[in-house]
Protein backbone atom coordinates (compact mmCIF):
# COMPACT_ATOMS: atom_id res chain seq x y z
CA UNK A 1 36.37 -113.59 -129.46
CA UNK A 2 37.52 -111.34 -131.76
CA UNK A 3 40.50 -108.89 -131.98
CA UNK A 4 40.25 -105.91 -134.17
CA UNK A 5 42.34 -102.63 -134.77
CA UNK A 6 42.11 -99.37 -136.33
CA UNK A 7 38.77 -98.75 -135.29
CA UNK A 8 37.28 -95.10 -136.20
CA UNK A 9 33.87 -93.21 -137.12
CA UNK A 10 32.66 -93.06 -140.67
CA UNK A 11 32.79 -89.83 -142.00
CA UNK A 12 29.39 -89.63 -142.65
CA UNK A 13 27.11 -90.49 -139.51
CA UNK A 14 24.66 -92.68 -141.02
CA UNK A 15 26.56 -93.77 -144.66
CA UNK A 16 25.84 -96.78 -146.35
CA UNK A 17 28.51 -99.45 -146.86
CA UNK A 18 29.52 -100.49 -150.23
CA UNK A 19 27.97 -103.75 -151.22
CA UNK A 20 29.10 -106.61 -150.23
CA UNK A 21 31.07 -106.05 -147.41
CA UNK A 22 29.93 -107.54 -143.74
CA UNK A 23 28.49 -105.43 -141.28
CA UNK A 24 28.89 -105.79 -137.29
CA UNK A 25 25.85 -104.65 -134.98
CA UNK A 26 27.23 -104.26 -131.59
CA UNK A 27 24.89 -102.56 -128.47
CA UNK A 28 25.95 -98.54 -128.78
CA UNK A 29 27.55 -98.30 -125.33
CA UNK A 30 30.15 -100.94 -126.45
CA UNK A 31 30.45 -99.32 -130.04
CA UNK A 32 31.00 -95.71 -128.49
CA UNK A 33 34.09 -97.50 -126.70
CA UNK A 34 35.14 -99.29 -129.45
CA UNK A 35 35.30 -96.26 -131.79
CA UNK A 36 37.19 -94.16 -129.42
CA UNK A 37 40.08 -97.15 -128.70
CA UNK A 38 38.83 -98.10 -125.72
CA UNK A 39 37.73 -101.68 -126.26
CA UNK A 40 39.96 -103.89 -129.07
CA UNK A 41 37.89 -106.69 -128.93
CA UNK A 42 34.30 -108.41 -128.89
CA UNK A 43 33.05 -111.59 -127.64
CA UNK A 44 30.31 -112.98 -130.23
CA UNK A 45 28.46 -116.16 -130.43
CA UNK A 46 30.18 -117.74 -133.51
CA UNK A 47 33.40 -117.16 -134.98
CA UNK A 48 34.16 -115.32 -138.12
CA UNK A 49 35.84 -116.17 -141.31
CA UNK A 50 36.48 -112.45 -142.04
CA UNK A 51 39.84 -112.26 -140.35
CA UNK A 52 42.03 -109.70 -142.28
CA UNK A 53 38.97 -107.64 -144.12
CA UNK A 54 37.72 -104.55 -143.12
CA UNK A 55 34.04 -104.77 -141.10
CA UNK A 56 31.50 -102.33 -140.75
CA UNK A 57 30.08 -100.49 -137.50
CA UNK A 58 26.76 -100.29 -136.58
CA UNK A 59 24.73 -99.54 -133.53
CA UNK A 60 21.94 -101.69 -132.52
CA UNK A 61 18.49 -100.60 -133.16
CA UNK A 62 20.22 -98.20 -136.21
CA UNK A 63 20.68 -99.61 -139.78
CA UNK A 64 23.54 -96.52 -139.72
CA UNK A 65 26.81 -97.71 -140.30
CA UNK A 66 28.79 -95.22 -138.02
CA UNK A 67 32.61 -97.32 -138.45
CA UNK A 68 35.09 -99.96 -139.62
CA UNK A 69 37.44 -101.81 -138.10
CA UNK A 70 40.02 -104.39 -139.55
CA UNK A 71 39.42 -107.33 -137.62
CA UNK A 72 42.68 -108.94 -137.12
CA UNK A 73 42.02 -112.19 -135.27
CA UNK A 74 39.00 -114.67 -133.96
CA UNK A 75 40.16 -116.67 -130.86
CA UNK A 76 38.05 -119.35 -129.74
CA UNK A 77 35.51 -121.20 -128.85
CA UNK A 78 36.50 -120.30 -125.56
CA UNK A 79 35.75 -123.43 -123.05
CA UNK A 80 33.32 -122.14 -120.18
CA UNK A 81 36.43 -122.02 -117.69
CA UNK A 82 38.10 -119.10 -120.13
């Protein structure tokens, strides 16, 4: 799972992100929540090793970037009882 804060739009709807820099693709209903603070966190497959940088939004089916977020922690593997 992981735990992220200070999620918000790009300023340009459809911006590139600077090279290097890791990139997110989450399902647009779940980004639209995450953007607007609605949802802090995201349960992936794997874990990260990107705790403490800045990710990149982007909507499914889009190459658009459309936000960041500072992800802040990766809990887990969750056992299938959590």
């Amino acid at each position: 799972m992981l735990a992220y804060s200070g999620a918000h739009h790009e300023g340009v709807t459809g911006s590139s992100p600077p090279s290097k820099v890791s990139v997110l693709i989450i399902r647009p209903k779940w980004l639209d929540l995450i953007l607007t603070g609605r949802k802090v966190w995201e349960i992936r497959g794997a874990p990260s090793k990107k705790v403490g940088q800045m990710i990149y939004l982007a909507a499914s089916g889009s190459a658009a970037i459309l936000g960041r977020a500072m992800l802040e922690a990766v809990h887990g593997p969750l056992s299938g009882a959590q």
